[in-house]
N, C-alpha and C. Protein backbone atom coordinates (compact mmCIF):
# COMPACT_ATOMS: atom_id res chain seq x y z
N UNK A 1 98.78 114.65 96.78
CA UNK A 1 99.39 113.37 96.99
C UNK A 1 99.44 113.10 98.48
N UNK A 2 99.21 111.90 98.73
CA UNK A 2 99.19 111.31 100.13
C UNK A 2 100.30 111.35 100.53
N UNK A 3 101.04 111.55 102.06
CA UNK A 3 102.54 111.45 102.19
C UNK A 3 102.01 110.86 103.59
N UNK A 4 103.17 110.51 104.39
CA UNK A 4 103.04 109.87 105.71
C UNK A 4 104.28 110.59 106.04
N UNK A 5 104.19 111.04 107.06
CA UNK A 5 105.70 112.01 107.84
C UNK A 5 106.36 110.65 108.62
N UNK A 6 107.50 110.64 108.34
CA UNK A 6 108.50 110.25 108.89
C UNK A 6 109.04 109.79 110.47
N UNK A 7 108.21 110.89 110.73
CA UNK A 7 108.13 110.97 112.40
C UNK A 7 107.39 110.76 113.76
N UNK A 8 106.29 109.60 112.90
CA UNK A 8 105.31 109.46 113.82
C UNK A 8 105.99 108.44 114.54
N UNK A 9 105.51 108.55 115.62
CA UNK A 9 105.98 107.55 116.79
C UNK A 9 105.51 105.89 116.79
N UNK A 10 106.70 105.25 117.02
CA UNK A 10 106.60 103.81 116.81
C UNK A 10 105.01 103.02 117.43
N UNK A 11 104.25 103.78 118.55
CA UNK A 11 103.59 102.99 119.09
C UNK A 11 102.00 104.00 118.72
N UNK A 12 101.63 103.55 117.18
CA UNK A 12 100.28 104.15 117.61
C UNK A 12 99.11 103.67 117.37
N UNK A 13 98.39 104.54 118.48
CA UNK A 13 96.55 103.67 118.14
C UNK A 13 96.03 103.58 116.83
N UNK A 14 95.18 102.36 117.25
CA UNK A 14 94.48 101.13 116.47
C UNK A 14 93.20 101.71 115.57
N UNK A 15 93.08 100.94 115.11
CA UNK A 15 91.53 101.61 114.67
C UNK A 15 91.14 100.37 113.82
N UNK A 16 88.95 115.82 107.02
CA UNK A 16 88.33 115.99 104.85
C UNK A 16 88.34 117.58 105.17
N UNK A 17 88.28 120.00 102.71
CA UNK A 17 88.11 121.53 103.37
C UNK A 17 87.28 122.14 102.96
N UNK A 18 86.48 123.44 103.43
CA UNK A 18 85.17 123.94 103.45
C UNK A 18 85.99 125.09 102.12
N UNK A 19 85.12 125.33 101.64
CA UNK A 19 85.83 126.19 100.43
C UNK A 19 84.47 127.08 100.13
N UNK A 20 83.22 126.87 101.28
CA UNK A 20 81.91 128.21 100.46
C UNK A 20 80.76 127.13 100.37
N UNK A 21 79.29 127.95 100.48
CA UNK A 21 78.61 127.79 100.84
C UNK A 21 78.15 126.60 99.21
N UNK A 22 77.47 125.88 99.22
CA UNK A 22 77.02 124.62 98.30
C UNK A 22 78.53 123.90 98.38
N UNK A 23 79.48 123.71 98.36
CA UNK A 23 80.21 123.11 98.04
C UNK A 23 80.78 121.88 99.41
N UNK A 24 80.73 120.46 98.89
CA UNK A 24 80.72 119.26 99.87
C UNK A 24 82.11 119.33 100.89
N UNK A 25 81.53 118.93 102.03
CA UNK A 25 82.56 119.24 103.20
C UNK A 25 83.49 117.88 102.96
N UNK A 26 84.51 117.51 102.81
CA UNK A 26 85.60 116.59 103.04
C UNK A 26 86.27 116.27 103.54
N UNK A 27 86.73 114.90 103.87
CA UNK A 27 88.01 113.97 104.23
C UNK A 27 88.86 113.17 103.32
N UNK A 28 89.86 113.82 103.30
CA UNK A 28 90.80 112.74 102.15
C UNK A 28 91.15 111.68 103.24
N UNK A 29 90.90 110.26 102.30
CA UNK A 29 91.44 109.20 103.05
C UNK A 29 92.65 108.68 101.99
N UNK A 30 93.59 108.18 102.88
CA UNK A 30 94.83 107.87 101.82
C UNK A 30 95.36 106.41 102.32
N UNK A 31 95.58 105.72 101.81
CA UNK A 31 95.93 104.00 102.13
C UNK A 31 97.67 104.29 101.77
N UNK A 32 98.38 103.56 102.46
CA UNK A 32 99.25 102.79 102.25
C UNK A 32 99.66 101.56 102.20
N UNK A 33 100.60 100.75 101.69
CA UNK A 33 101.12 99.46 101.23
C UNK A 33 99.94 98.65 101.42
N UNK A 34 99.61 97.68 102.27
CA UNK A 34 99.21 96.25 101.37
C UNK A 34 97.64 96.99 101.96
N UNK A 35 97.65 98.10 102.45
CA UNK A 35 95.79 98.49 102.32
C UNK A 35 95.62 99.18 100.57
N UNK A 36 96.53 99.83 100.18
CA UNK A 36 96.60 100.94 99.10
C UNK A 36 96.46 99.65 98.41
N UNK A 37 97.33 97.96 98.27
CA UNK A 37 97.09 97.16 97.42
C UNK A 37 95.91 96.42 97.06
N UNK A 38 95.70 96.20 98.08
CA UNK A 38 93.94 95.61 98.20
C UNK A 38 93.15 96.35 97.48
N UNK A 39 92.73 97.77 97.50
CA UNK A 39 91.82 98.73 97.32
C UNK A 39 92.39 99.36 96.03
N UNK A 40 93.60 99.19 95.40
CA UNK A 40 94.15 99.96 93.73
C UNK A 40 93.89 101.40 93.81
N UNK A 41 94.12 102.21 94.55
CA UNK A 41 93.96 103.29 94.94
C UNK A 41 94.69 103.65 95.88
N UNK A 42 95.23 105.08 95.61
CA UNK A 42 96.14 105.66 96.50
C UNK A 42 95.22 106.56 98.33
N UNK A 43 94.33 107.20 97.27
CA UNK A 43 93.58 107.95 98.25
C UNK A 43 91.70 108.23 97.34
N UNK A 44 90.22 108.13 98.69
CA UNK A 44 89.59 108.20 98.14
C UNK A 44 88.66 109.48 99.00
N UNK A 45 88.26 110.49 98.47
CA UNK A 45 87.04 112.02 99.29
C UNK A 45 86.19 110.87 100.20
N UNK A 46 85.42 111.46 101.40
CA UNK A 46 84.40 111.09 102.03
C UNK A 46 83.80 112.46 102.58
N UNK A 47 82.68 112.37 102.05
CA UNK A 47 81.90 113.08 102.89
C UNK A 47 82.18 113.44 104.94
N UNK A 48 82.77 114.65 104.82
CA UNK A 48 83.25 114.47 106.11
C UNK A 48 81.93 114.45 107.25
N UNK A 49 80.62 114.83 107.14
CA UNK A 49 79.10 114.52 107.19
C UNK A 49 78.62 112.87 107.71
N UNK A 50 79.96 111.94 107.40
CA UNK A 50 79.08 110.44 107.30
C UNK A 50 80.25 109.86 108.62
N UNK A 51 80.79 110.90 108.71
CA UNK A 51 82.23 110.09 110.36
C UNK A 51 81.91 111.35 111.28
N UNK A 52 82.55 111.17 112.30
CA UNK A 52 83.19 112.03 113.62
C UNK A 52 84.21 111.58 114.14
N UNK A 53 84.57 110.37 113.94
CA UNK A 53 85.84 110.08 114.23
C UNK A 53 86.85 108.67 113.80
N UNK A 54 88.55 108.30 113.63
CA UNK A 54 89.06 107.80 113.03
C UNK A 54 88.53 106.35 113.07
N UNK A 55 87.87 106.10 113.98
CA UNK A 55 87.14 104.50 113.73
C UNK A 55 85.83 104.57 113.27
N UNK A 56 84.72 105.88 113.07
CA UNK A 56 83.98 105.42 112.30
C UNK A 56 84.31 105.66 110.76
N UNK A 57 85.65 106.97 110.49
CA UNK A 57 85.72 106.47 109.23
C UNK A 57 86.28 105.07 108.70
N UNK A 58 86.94 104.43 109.87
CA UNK A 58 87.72 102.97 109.45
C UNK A 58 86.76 101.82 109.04
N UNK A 59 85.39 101.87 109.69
CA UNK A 59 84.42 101.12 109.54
C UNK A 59 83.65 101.46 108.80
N UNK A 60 83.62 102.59 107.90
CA UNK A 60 82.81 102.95 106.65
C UNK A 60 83.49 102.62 105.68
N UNK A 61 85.28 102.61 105.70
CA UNK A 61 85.92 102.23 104.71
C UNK A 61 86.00 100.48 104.58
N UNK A 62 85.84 100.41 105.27
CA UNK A 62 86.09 98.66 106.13
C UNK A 62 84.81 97.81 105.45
N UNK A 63 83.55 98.70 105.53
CA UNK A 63 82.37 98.42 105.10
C UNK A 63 82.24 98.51 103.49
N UNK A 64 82.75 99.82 103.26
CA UNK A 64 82.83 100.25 101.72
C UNK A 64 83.68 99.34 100.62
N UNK A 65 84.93 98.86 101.20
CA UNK A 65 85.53 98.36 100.10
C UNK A 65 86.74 96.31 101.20
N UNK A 66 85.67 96.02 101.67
CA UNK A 66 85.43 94.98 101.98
C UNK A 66 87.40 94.65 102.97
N UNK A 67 87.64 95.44 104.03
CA UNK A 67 88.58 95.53 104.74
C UNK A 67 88.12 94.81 105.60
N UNK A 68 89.69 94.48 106.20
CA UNK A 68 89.36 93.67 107.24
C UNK A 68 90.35 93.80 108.83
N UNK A 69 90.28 93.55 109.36
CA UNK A 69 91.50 93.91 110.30
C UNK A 69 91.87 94.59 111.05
N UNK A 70 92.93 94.71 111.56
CA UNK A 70 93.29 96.60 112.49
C UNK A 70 94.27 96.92 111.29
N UNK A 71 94.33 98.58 111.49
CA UNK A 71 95.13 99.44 111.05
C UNK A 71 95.98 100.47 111.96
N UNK A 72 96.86 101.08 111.77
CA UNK A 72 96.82 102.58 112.33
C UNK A 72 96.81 103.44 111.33
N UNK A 73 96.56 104.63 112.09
CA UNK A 73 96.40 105.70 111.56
C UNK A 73 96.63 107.26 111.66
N UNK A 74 96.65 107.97 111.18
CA UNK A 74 97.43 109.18 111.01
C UNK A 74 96.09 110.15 110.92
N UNK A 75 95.95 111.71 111.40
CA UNK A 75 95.23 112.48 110.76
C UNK A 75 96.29 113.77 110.76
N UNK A 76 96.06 114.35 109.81
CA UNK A 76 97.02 115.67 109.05
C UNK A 76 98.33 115.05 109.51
N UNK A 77 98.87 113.78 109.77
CA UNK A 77 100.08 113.42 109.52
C UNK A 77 100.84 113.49 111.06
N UNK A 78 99.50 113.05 111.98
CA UNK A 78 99.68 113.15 113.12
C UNK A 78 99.50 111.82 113.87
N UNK A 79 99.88 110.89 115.20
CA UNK A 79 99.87 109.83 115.20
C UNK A 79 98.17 110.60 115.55
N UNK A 80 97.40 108.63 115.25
CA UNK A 80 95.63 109.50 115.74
C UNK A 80 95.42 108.05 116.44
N UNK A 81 94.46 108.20 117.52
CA UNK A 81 93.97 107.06 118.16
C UNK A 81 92.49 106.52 117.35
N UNK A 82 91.99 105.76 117.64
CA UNK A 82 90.68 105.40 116.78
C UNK A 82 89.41 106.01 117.47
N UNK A 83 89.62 107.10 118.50
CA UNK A 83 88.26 108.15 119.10
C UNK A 83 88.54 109.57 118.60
N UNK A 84 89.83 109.91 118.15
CA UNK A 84 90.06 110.91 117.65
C UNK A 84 89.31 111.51 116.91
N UNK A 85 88.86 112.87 116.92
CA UNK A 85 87.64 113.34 116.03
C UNK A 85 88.32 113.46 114.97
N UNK A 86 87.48 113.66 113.54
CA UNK A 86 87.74 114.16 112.27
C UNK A 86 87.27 115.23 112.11
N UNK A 87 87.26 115.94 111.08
CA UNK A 87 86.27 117.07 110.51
C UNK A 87 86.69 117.24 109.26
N UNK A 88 86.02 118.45 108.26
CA UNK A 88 86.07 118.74 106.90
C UNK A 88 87.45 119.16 106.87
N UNK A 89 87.89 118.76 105.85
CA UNK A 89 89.29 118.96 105.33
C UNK A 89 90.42 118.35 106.20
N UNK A 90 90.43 117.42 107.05
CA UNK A 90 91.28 116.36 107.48
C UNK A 90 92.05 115.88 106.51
N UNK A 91 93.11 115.23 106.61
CA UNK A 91 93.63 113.82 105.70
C UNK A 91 93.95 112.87 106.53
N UNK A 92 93.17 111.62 106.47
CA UNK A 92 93.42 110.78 107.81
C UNK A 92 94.13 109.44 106.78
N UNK A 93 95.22 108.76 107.07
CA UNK A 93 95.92 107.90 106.91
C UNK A 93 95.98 106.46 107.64
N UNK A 94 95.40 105.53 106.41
CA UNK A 94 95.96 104.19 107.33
C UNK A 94 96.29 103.35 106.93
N UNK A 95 97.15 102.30 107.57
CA UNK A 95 98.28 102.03 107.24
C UNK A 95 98.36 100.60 107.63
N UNK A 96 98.71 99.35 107.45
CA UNK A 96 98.86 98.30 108.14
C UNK A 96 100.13 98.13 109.09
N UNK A 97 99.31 97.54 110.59
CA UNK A 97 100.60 97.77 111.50
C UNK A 97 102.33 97.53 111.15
N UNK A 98 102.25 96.90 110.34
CA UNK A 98 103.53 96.08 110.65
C UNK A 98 103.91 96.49 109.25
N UNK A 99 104.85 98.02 108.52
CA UNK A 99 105.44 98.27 107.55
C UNK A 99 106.84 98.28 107.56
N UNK A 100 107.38 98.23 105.87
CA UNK A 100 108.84 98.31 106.31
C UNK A 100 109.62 97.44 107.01
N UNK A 101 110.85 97.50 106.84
CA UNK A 101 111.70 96.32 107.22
C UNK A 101 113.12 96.63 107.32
């Protein structure tokens, strides 16, 4: 299950695990509120092979399931900027700026 920690800092930038040899390297991507609504899905695998970092996975997802906009974003539940690298077994999170109330 996707979670978002509590504690990431109010101001952050914009914008998959190896388990043995044949088996596909990954990034869990996980949406929250009105991105998770758009897309009917909580979280979807990516080939961690097709990014290197949190803005080209934003623009593969952006591309993939017809997004639009800025986001922020999180990797392993960390604030992440959009040059931040990824790699296999990440969970990178994003989120629309303006949640909560």
């Amino acid at each position: 299950m996707c979670k978002l920690a509590h504690n990431l800092p109010s101001k952050m930038g914009y914008f998959p695990s190896y388990t043995g040899i044949g088996t596909a390297m990954t990034i869990t991507v996980c949406f929250f509120s009105s991105l998770r609504e758009q897309l009917g899905k909580e979280k979807v695998e990516v080939d961690a092979q097709k990014v290197a970092t949190v803005a080209d996975l934003w623009q593969l997802m952006a591309d993939s399931y017809s997004l639009t906009g800025k986001a922020l974003a999180a990797v392993n539940q960390e604030h992440a900027g959009a040059d931040q690298a990824i790699v296999d077994g990440d969970e990178v999170a994003f989120f629309p700026p303006v949640t909560g109330g």
